[in-house]
Protein backbone atom coordinates (compact mmCIF):
# COMPACT_ATOMS: atom_id res chain seq x y z
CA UNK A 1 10.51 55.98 -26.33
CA UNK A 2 13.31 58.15 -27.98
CA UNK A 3 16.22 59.49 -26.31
CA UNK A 4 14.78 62.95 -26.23
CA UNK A 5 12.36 61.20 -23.54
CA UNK A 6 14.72 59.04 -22.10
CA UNK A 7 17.09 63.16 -21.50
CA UNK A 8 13.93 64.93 -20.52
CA UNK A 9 13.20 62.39 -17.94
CA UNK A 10 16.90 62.44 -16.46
CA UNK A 11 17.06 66.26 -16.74
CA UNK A 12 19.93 66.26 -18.50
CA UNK A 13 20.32 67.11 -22.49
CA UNK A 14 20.12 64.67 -25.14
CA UNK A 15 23.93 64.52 -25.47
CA UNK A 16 24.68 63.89 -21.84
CA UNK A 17 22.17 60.85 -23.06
CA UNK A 18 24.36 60.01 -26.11
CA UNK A 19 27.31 60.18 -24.38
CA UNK A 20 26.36 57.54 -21.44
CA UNK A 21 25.41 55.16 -24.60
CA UNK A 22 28.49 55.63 -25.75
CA UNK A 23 30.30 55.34 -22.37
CA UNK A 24 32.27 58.29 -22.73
CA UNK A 25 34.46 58.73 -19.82
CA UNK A 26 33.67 62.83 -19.19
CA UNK A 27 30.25 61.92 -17.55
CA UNK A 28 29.70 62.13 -13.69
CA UNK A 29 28.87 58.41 -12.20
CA UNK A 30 26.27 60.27 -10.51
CA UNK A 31 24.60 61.40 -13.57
CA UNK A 32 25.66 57.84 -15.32
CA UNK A 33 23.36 55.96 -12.97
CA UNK A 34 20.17 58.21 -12.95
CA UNK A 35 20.27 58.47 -16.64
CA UNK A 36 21.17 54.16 -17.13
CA UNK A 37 18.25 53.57 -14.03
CA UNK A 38 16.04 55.28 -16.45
CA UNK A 39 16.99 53.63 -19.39
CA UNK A 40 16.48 49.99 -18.14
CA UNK A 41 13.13 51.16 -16.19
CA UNK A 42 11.89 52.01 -20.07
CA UNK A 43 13.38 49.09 -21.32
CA UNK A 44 14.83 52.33 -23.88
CA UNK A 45 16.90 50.42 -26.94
CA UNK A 46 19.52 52.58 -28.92
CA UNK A 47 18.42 53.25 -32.74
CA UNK A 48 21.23 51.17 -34.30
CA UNK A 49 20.78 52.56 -37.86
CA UNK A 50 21.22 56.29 -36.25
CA UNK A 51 24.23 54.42 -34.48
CA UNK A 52 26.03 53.09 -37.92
CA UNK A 53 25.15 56.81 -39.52
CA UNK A 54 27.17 58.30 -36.16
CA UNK A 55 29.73 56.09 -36.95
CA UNK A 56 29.21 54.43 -33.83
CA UNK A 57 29.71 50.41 -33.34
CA UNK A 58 26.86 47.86 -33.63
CA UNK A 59 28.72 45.53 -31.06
CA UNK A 60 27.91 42.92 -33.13
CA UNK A 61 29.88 40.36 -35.24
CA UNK A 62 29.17 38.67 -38.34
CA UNK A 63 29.58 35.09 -38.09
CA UNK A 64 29.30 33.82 -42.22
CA UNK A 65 29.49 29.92 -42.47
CA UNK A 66 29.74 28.77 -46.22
CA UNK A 67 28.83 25.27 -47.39
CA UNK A 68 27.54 25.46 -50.94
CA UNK A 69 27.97 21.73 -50.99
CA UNK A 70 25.10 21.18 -48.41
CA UNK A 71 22.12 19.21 -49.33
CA UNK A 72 18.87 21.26 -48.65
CA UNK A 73 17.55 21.57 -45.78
CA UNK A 74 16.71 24.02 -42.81
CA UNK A 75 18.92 22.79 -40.15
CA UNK A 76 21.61 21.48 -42.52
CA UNK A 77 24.43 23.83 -40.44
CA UNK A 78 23.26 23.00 -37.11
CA UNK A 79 23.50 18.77 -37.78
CA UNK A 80 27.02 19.15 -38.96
CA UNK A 81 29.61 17.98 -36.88
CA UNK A 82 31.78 20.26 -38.24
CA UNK A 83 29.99 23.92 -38.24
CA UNK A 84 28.16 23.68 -35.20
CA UNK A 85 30.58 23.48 -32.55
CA UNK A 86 32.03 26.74 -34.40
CA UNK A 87 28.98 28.69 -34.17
CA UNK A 88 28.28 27.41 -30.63
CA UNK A 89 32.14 28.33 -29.68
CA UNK A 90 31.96 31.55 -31.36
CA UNK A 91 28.52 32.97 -30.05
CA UNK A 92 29.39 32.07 -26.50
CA UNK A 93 32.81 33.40 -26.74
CA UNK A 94 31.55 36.75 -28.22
CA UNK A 95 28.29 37.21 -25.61
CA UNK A 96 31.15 36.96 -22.99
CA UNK A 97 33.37 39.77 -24.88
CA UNK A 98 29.70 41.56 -25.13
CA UNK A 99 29.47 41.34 -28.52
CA UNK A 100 26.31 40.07 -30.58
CA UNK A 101 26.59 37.38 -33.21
CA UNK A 102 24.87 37.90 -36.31
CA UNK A 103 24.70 34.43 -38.13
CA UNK A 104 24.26 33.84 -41.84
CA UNK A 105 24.91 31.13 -43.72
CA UNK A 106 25.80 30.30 -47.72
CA UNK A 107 24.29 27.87 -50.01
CA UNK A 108 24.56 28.77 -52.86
CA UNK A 109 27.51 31.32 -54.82
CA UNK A 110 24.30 34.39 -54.93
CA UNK A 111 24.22 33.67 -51.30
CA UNK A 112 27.34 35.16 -51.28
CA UNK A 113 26.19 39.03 -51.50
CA UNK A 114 25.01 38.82 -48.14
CA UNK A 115 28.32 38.81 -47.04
CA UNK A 116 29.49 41.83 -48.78
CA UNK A 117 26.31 43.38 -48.11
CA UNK A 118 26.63 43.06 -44.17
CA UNK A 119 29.81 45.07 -44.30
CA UNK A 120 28.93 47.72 -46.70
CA UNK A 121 26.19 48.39 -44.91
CA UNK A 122 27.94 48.25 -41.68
CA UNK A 123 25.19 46.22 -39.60
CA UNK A 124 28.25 44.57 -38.42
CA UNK A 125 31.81 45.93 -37.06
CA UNK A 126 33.48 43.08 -38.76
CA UNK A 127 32.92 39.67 -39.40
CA UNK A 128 34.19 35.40 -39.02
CA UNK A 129 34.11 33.51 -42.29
CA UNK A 130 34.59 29.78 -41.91
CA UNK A 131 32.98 27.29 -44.26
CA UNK A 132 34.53 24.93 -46.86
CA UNK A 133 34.60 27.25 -49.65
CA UNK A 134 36.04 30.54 -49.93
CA UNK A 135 35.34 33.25 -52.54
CA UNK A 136 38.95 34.53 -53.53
CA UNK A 137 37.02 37.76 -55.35
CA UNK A 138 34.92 38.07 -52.18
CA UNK A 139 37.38 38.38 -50.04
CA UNK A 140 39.22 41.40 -51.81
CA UNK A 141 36.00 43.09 -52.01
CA UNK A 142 35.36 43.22 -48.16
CA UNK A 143 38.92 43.82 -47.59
CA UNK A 144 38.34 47.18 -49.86
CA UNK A 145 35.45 47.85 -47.02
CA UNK A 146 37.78 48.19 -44.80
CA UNK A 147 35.90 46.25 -41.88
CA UNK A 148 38.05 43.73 -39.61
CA UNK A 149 37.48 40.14 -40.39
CA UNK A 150 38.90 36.53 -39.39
CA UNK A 151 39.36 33.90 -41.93
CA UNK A 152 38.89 30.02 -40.82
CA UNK A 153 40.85 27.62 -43.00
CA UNK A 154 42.34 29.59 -45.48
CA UNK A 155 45.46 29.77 -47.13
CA UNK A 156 47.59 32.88 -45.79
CA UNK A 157 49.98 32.54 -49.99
CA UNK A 158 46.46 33.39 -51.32
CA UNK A 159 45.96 36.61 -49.97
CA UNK A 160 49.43 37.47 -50.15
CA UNK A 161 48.84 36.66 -53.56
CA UNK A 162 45.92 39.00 -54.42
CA UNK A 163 48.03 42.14 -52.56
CA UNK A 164 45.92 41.67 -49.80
CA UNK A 165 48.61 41.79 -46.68
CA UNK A 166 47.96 45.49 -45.79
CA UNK A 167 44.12 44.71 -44.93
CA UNK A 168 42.32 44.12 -41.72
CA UNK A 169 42.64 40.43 -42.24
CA UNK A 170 43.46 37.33 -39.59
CA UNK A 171 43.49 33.81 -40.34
CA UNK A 172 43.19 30.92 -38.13
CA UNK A 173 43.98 27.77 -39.14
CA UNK A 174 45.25 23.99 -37.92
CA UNK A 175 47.89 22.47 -38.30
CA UNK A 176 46.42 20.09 -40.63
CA UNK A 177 49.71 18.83 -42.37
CA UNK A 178 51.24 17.35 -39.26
CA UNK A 179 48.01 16.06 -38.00
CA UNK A 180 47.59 14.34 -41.58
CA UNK A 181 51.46 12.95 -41.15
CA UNK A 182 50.97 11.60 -37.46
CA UNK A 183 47.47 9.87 -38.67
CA UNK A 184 49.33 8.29 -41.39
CA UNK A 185 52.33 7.26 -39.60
CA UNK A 186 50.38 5.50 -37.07
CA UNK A 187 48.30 3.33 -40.00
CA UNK A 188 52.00 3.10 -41.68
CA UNK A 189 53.98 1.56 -38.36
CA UNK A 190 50.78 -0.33 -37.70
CA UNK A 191 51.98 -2.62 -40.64
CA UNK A 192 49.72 -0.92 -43.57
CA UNK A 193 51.56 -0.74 -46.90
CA UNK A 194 48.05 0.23 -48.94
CA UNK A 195 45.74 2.70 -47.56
CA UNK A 196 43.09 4.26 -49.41
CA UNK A 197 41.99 8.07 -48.82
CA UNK A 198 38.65 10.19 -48.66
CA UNK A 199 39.63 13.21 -50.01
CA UNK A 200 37.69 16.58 -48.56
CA UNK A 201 37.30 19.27 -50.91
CA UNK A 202 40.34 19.91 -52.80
CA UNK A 203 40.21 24.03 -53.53
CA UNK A 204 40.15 24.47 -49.26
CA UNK A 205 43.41 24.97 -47.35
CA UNK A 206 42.75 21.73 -44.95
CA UNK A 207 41.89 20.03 -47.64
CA UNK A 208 45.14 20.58 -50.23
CA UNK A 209 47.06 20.07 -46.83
CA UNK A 210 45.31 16.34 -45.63
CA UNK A 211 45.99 15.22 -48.86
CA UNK A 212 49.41 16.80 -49.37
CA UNK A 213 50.52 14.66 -46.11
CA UNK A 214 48.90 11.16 -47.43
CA UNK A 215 50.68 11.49 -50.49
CA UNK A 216 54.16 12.33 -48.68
CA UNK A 217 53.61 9.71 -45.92
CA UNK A 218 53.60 6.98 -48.58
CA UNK A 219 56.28 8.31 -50.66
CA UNK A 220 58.57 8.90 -47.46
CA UNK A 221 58.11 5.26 -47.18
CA UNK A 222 58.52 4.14 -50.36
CA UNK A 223 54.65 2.82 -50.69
CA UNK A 224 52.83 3.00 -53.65
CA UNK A 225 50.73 6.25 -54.06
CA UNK A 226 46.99 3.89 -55.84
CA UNK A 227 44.65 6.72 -57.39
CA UNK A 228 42.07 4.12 -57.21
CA UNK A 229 42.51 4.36 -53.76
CA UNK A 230 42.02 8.05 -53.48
CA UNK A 231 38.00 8.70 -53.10
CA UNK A 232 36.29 12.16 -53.92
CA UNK A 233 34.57 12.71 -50.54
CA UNK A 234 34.52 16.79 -50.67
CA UNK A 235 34.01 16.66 -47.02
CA UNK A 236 30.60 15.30 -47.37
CA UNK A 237 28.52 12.19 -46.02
CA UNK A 238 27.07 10.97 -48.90
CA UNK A 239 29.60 11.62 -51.30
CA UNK A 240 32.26 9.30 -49.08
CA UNK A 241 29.12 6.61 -48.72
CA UNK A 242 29.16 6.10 -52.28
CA UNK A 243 32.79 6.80 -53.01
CA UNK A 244 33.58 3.64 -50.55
CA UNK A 245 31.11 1.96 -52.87
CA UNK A 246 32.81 2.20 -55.41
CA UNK A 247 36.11 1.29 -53.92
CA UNK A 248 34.78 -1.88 -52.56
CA UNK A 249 34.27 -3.25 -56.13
CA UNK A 250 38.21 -3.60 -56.73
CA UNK A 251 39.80 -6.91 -56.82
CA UNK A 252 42.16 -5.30 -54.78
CA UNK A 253 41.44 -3.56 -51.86
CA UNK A 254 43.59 -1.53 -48.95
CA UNK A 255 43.68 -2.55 -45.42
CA UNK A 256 43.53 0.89 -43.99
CA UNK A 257 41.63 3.97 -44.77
CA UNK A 258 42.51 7.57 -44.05
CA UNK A 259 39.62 10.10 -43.86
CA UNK A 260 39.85 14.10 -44.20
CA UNK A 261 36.93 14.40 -41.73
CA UNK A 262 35.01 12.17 -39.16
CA UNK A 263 32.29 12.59 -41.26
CA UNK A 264 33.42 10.74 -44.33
CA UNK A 265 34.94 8.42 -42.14
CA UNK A 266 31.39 7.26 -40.31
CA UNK A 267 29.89 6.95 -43.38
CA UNK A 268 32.85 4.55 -44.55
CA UNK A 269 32.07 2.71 -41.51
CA UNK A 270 28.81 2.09 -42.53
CA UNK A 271 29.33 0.75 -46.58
CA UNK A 272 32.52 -1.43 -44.68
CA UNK A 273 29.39 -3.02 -42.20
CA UNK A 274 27.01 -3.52 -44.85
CA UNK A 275 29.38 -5.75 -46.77
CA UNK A 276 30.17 -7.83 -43.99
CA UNK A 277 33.78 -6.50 -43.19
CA UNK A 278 35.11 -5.65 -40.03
CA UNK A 279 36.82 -3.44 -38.17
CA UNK A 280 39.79 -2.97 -37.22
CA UNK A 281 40.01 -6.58 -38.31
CA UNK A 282 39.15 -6.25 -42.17
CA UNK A 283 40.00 -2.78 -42.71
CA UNK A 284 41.59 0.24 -40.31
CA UNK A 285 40.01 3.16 -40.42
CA UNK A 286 41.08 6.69 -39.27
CA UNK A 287 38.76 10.17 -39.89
CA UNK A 288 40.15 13.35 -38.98
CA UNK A 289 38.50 16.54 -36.99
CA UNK A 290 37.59 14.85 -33.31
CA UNK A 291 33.99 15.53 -33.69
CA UNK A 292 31.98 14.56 -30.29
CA UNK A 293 30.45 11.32 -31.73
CA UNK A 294 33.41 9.70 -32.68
CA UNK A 295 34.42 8.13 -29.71
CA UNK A 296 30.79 6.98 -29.09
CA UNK A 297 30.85 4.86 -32.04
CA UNK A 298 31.63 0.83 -31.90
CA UNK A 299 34.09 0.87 -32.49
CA UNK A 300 35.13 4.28 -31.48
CA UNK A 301 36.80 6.03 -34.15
CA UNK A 302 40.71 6.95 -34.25
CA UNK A 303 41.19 10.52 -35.43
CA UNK A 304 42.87 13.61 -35.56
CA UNK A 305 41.53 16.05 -32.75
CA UNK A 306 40.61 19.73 -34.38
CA UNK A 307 41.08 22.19 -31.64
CA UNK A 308 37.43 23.71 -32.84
CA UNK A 309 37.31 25.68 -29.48
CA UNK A 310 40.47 27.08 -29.09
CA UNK A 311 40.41 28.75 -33.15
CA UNK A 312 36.98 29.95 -32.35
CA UNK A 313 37.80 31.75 -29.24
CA UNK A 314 40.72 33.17 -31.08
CA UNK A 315 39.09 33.77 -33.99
CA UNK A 316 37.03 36.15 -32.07
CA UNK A 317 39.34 37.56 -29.62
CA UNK A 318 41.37 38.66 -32.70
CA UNK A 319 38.79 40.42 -34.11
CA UNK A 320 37.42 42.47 -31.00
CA UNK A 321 41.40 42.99 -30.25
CA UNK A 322 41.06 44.95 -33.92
CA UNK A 323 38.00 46.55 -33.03
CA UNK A 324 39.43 47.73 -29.78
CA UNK A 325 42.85 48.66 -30.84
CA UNK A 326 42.46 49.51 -34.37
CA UNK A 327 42.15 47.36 -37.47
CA UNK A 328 45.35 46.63 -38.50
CA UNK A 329 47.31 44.59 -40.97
CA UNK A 330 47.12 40.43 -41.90
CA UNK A 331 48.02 38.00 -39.24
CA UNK A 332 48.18 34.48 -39.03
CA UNK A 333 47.77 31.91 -36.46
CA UNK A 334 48.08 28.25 -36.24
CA UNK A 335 47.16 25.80 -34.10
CA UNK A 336 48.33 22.46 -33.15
CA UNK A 337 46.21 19.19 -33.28
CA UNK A 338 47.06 15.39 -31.79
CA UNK A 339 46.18 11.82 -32.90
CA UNK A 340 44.06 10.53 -30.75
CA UNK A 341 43.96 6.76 -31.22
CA UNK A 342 40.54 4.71 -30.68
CA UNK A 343 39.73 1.08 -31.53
CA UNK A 344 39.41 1.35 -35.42
């Protein structure tokens, strides 16, 4: 059924048909209802290329979650602790705000011409880019677009950097420095004076800033900053399984271990079982992130609570705010997280 149909049925004119799409203001709620009765009687869907041609908005967000570290798989996104309360968070947040969520995701650096391709073609009114990887030469491009979009851990001196301040651009972040410190104070007044670290991946914002805090936690105490101690996790499972591995075969070891996500920090948990040593007893161990099975675990895990919800939500409230109100200029927001202390 076309709209023509949809007008002829209503006896009104194709505009007045247009313009109750479009909910402009100028049409009588009498004529409103008979033409919206008929619309949901034919089950009548707007043509949303002839909408982006018009100009018009898609209502629809593109949510772009980028892991090119991700071993293959089909539902690799969906089992990470990490990724999938974001998508969750955002898509529910944005079906309340009635906006659809269109969802890609990024393996691999081709992958990331979808991205690009999404706003030039303008199947999206702007777009949510979280992911542990960002692509600095991406970004500029879509800024160029002109399209709204929300970064998700990303380094605000970057895009000041690359002249980018006067685009459409907000970034959400954590406060992933202090949460680092408090994590590291805790293992620190605990009595540790050698703690090891699994490092996430060190070209990401959270990451540099994690890592930034271990070193400055020992130095502020005058402990000794091992890089045998400091493991190459890159935020991934089996990266930090074989990384502990390897640290395990030191004469030498550390009686506490700091983790850059809950992640690395279960699958410490696991090389620290197989070889017989316990914890807290043998070894401390703290992760980072608060994901939900980490105080399920025995022993539950200490960590550093990620308020995933809250950045999502705001992450997308931003964005319709600069679809509503006009696109704007950067903007930055921050949010805090807590120690939450467990029985490792």
């Amino acid at each position: 059924m076309r709209s023509e149909d949809i007008a002829r049925l209503a006896g009104v004119s194709r505009s007045t048909v247009s313009r109750v799409i479009n909910n402009y203001s100028d049409i009588p709620q009498k004529t409103r209802d008979k033409v919206l009765k008929i619309i949901e009687q034919y089950h009548y869907e707007p043509n949303t290329s002839a909408r982006v041609l018009a100009g018009k908005s898609t209502s629809t967000i593109g949510l772009f979650v980028v892991s090119l570290s991700e071993q293959p798989g089909v539902n690799r996104i969906y089992q990470n602790n990490y990724f999938a309360p974001f998508v969750d968070a955002v898509i529910d947040t944005a079906n309340a705000a009635g906006y659809y969520v269109l969802v890609h995701t990024i393996y691999a650096e081709e992958d990331f011409a979808k991205v690009k391709q999404a706003f030039l073609q303008k199947r999206i009114d702007g777009g949510i880019i979280v992911g542990t990887q960002k692509n600095a030469e991406l970004i500029g491009g879509i800024a160029r677009i002109g399209l709204p979009f929300v970064l998700i851990d990303y380094d605000v001196a970057d895009i000041l950097e690359h002249r980018l301040s006067d685009s459409p651009i907000t970034v959400v972040n954590s406060d992933d420095y202090e949460g680092a410190m408090a994590a590291m104070n805790h293992l620190i007044s605990a009595g540790h004076k050698e703690i090891g670290f699994i490092s996430g991946h060190m070209n990401t914002y959270s990451g540099k800033q994690r890592f930034r805090a271990y070193e400055a936690a020992l130095r502020t105490h005058k402990l000794p900053v091992r890089p045998e101690y400091v493991l190459n996790g890159r935020f991934l499972k089996q990266a930090a399984y074989e990384e502990t591995k390897r640290l395990l075969k030191l004469d030498r070891l550390p009686t506490a271990i700091f983790s850059a996500n809950d992640d690395m920090a279960i699958a410490a948990m696991n090389v620290l079982r197989e070889h017989g040593l316990r914890i807290p007893d043998d070894m401390a161990l703290i992760g980072f992130d608060d994901v939900p099975v980490a105080a399920q675990l025995i022993p539950s895990l200490s960590t550093v609570r990620l308020p995933i919800y809250d950045m999502s939500k705001e992450a997308v409230s931003r964005l319709v705010g600069m679809f509503e109100n006009g696109a704007g200029t950067l903007s930055s927001v921050s949010f805090p997280t807590s120690l939450i202390i467990r029985d490792s």
